[in-house]
C-alpha atoms as a PDB file:
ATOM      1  CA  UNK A   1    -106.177   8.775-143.106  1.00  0.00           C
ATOM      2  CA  UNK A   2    -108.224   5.702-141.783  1.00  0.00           C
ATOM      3  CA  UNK A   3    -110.089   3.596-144.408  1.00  0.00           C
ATOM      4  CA  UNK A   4    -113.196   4.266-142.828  1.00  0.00           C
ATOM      5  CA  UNK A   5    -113.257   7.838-143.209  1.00  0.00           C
ATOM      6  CA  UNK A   6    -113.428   6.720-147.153  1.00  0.00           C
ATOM      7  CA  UNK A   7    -115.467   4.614-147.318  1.00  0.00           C
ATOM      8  CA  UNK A   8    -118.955   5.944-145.618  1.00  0.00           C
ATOM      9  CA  UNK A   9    -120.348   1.703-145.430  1.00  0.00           C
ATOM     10  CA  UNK A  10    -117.612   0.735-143.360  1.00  0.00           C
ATOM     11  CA  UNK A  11    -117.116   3.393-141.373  1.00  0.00           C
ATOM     12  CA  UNK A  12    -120.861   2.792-140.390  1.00  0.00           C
ATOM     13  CA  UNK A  13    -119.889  -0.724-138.402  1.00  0.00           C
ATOM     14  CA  UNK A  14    -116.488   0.493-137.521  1.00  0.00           C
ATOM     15  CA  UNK A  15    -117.584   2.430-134.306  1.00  0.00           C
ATOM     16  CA  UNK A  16    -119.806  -0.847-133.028  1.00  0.00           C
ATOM     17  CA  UNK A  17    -116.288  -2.642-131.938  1.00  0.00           C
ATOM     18  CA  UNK A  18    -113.982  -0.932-129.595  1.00  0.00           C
ATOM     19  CA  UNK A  19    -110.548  -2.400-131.103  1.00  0.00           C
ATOM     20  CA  UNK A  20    -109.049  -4.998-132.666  1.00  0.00           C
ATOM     21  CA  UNK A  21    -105.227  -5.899-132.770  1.00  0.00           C
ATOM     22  CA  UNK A  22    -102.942  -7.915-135.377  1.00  0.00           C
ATOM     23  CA  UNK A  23    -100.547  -9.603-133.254  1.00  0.00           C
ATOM     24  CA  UNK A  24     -98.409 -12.615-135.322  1.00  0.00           C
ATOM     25  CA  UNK A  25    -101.247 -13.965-137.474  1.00  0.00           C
ATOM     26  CA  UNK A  26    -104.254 -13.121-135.550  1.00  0.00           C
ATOM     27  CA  UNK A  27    -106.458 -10.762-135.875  1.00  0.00           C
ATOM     28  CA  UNK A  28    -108.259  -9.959-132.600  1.00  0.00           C
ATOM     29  CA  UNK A  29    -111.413  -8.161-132.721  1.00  0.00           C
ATOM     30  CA  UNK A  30    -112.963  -6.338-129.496  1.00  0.00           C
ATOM     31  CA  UNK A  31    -116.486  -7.208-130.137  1.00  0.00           C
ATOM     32  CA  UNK A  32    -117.486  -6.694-126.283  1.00  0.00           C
ATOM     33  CA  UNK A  33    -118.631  -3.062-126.926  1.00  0.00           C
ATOM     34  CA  UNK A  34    -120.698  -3.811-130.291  1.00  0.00           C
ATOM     35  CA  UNK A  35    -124.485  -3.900-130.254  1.00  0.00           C
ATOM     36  CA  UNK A  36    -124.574  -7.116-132.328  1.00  0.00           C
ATOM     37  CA  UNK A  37    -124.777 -10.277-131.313  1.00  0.00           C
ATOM     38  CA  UNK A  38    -121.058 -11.400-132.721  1.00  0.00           C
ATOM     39  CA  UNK A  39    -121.456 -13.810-135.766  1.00  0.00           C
ATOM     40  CA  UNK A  40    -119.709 -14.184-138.723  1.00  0.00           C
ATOM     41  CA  UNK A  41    -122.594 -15.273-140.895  1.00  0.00           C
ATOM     42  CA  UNK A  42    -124.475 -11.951-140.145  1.00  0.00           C
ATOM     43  CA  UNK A  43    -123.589  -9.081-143.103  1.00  0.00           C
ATOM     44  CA  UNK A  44    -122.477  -6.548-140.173  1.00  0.00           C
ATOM     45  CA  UNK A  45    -120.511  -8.514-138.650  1.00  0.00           C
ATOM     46  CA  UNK A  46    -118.588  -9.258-141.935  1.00  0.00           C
ATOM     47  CA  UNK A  47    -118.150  -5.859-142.960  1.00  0.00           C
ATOM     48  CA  UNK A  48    -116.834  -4.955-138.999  1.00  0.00           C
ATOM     49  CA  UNK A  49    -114.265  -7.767-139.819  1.00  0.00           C
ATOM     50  CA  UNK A  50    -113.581  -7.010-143.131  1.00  0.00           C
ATOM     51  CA  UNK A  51    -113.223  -3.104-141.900  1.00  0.00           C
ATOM     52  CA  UNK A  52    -110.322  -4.355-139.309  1.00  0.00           C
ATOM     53  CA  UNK A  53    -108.653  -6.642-141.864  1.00  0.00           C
ATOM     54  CA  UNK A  54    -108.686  -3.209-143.864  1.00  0.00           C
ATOM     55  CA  UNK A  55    -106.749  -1.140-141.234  1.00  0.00           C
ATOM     56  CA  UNK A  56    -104.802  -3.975-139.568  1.00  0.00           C
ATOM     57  CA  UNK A  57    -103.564  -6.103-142.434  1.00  0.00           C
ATOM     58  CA  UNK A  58    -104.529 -10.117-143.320  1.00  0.00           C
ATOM     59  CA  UNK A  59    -104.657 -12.480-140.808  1.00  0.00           C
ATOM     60  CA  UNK A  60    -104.907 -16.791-140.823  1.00  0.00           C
ATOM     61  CA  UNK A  61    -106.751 -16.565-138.003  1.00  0.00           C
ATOM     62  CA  UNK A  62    -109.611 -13.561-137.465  1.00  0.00           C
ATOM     63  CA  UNK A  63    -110.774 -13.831-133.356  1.00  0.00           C
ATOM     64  CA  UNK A  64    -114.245 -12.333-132.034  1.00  0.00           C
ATOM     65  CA  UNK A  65    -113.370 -11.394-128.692  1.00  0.00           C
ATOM     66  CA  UNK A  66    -116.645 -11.959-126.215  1.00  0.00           C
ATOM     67  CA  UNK A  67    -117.461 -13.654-123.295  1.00  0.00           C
ATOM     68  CA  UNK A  68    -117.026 -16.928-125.449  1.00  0.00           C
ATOM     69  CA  UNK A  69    -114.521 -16.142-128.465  1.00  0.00           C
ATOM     70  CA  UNK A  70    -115.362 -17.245-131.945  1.00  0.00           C
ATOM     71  CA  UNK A  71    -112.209 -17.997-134.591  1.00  0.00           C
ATOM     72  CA  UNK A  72    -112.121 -18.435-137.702  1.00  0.00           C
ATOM     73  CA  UNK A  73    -109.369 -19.764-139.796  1.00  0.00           C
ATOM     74  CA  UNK A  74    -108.298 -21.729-142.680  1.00  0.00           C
ATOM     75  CA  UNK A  75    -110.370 -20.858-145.926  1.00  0.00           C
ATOM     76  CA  UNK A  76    -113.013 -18.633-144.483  1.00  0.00           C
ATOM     77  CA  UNK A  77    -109.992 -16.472-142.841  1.00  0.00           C
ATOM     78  CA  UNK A  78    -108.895 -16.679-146.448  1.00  0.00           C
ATOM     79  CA  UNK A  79    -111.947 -16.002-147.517  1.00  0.00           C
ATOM     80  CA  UNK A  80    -112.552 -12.600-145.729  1.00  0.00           C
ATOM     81  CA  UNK A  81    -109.062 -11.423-146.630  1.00  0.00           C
ATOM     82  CA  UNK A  82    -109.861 -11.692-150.205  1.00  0.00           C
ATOM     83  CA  UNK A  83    -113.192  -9.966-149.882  1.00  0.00           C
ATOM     84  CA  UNK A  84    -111.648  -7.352-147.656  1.00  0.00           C
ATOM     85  CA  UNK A  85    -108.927  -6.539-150.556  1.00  0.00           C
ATOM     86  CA  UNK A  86    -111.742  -5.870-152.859  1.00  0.00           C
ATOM     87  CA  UNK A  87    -113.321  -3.323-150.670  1.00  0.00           C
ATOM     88  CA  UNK A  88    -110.221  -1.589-150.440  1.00  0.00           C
ATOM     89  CA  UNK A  89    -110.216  -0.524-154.108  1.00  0.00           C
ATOM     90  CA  UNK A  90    -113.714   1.698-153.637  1.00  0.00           C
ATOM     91  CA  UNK A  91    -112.108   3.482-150.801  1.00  0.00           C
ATOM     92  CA  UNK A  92    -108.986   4.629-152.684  1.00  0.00           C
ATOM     93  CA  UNK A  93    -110.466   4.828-156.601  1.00  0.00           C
ATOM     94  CA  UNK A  94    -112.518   7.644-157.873  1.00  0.00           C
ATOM     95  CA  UNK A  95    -111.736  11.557-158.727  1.00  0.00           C
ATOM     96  CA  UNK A  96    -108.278  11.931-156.825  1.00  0.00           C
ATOM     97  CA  UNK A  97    -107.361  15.413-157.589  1.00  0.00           C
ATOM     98  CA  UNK A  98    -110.558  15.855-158.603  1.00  0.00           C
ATOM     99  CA  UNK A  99    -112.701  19.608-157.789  1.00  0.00           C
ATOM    100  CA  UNK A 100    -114.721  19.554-155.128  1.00  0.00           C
ATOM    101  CA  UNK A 101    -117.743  18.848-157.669  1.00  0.00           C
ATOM    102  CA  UNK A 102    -116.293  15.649-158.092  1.00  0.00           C
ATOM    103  CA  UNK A 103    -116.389  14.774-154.608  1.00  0.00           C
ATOM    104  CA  UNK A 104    -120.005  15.694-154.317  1.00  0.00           C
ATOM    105  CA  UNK A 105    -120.747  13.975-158.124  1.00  0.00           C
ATOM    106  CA  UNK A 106    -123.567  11.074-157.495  1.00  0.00           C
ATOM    107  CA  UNK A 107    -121.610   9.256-160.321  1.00  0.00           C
ATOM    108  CA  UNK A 108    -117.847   9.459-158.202  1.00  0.00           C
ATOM    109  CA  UNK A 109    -116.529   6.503-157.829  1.00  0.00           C
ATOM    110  CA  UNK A 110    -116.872   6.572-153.817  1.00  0.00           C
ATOM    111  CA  UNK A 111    -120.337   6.786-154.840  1.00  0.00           C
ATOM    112  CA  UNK A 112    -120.552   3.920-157.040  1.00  0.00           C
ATOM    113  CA  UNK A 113    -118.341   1.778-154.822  1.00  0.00           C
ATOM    114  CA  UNK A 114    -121.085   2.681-152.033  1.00  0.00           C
ATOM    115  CA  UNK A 115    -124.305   1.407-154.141  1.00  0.00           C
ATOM    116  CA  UNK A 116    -121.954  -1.872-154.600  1.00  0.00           C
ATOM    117  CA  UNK A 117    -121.189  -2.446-151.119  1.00  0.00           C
ATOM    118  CA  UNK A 118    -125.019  -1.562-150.338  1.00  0.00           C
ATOM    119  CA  UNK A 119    -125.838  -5.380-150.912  1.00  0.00           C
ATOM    120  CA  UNK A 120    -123.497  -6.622-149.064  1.00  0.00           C
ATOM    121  CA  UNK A 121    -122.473  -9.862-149.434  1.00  0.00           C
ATOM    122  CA  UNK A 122    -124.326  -9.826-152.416  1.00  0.00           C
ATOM    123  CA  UNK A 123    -123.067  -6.822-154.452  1.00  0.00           C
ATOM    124  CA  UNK A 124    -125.359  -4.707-156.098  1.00  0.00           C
ATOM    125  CA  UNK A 125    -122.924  -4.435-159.372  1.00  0.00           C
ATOM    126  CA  UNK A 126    -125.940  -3.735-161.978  1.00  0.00           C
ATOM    127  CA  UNK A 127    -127.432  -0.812-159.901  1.00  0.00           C
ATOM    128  CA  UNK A 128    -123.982   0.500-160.038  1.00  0.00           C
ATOM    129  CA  UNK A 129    -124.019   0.111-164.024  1.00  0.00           C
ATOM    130  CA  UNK A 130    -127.095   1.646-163.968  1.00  0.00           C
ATOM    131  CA  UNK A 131    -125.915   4.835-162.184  1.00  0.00           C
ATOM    132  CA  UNK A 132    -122.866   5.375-164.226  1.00  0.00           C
ATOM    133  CA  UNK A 133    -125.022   4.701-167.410  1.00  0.00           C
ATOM    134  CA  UNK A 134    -127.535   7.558-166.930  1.00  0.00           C
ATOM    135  CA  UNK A 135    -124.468   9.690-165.731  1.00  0.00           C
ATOM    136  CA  UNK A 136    -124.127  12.858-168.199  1.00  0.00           C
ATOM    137  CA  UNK A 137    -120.270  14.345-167.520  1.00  0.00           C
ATOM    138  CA  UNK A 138    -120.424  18.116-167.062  1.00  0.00           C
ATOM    139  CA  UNK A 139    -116.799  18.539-166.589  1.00  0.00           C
ATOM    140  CA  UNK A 140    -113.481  17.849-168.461  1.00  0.00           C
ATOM    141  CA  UNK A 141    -112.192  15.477-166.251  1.00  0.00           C
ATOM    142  CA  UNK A 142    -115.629  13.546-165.492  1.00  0.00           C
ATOM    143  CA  UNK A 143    -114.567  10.972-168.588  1.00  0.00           C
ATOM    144  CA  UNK A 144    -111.343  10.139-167.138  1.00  0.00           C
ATOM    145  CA  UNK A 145    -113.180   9.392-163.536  1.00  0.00           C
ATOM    146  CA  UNK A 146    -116.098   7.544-165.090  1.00  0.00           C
ATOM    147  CA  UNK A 147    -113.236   5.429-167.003  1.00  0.00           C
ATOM    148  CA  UNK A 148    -111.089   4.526-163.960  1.00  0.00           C
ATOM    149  CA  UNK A 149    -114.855   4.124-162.184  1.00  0.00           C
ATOM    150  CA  UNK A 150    -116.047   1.503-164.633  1.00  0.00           C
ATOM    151  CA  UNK A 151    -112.191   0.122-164.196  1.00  0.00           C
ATOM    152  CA  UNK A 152    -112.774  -0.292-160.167  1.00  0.00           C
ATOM    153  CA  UNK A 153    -116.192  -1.595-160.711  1.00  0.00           C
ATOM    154  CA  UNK A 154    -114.861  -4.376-163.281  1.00  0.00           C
ATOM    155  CA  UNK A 155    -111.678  -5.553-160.647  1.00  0.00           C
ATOM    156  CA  UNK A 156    -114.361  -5.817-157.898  1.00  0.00           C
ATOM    157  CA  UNK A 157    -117.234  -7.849-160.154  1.00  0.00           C
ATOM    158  CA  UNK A 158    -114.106  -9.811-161.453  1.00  0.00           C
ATOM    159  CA  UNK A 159    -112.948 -10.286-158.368  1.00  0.00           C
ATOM    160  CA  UNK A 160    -116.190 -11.038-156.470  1.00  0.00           C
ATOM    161  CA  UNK A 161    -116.475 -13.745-159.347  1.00  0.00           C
ATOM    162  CA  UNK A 162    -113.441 -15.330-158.903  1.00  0.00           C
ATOM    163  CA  UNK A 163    -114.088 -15.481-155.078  1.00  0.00           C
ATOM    164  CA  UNK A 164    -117.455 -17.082-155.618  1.00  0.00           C
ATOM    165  CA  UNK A 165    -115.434 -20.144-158.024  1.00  0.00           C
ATOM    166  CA  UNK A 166    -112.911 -20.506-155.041  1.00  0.00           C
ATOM    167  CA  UNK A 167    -115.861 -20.913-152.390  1.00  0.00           C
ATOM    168  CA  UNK A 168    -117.770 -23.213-154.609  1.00  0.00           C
ATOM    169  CA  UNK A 169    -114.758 -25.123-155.342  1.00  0.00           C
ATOM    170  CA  UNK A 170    -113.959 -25.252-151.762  1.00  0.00           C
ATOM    171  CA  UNK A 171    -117.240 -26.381-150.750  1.00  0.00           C
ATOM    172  CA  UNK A 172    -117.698 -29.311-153.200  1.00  0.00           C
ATOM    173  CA  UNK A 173    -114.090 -30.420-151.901  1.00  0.00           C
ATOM    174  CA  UNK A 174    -114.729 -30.140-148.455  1.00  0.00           C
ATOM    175  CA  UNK A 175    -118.773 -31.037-148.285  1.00  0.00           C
ATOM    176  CA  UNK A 176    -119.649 -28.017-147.032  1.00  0.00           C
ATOM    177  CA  UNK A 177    -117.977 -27.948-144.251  1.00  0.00           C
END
């Protein structure tokens, strides 16, 4: 099963780029069939990357393939590899085993994860909170999914954290550059 089948916000930007290959340590994006201009500043763009780190595996050097290719290595190849290991966690948490209320539960964690991502690079983290707060469980199992959701949701704000230090520590060492 393809991460993007599990994830609903990457799967969104995943059909935009043809392909993208992992060949030694670079990752080699297709970006000749997407309707974006290719730039890794731009949110879609990030997610399509992060999407192909996803299925493909890290990578010290990410490629855009165009009529000019852009690369990226060094700490922002880092960079995306780390954010792209977060994202992984809202595709596989949530109600596994769960009944097929749980997969259609506003308050799953696929949900959640999905509000999170919505704000992309900036997280949306309290309207997650938010949703799980005013969540009412209706089931037996609905505790143990809102405890491992609240669990997913903490790794990925801890995470996101962490990632934020290690950029601003990066660019205070490096001048921004």
């Amino acid at each position: 099963m393809k991460i993007g089948t599990l994830c609903p916000t990457i799967k969104k930007n995943s059909n935009e780029t043809a392909d993208a290959e992992l060949e030694e340590d670079v990752l080699s994006i297709n970006c000749r069939k997407c309707s974006k201009v290719p730039d890794f500043r731009s949110p879609e763009c990030m997610k399509c990357i992060m999407h192909h780190i996803s299925q493909q595996g890290n990578a010290g050097r990410i490629r855009l393939r165009t009529s000019k290719d852009l690369e990226l290595f060094g700490p922002a190849a880092e960079t995306l590899c780390e954010m792209a290991a977060l994202y992984r966690p809202a595709a596989y948490g949530g109600s596994q085993g769960g009944s097929r209320a749980c997969s259609d539960c506003s308050s799953s964690c696929s949900k959640v994860m999905e509000i999170v991502w919505s704000g992309f690079p900036d997280p949306n983290f309290d309207s997650a909170r938010g949703r799980l707060a005013s969540f009412r469980p209706t089931e037996s199992g609905c505790n143990t999914c809102l405890q491992r959701t609240y669990r997913a949701l903490d790794q990925a704000e801890l995470g996101m954290n962490n990632l934020r230090k290690k950029i601003s520590i990066e660019t205070a060492r490096t001048g921004g550059v």
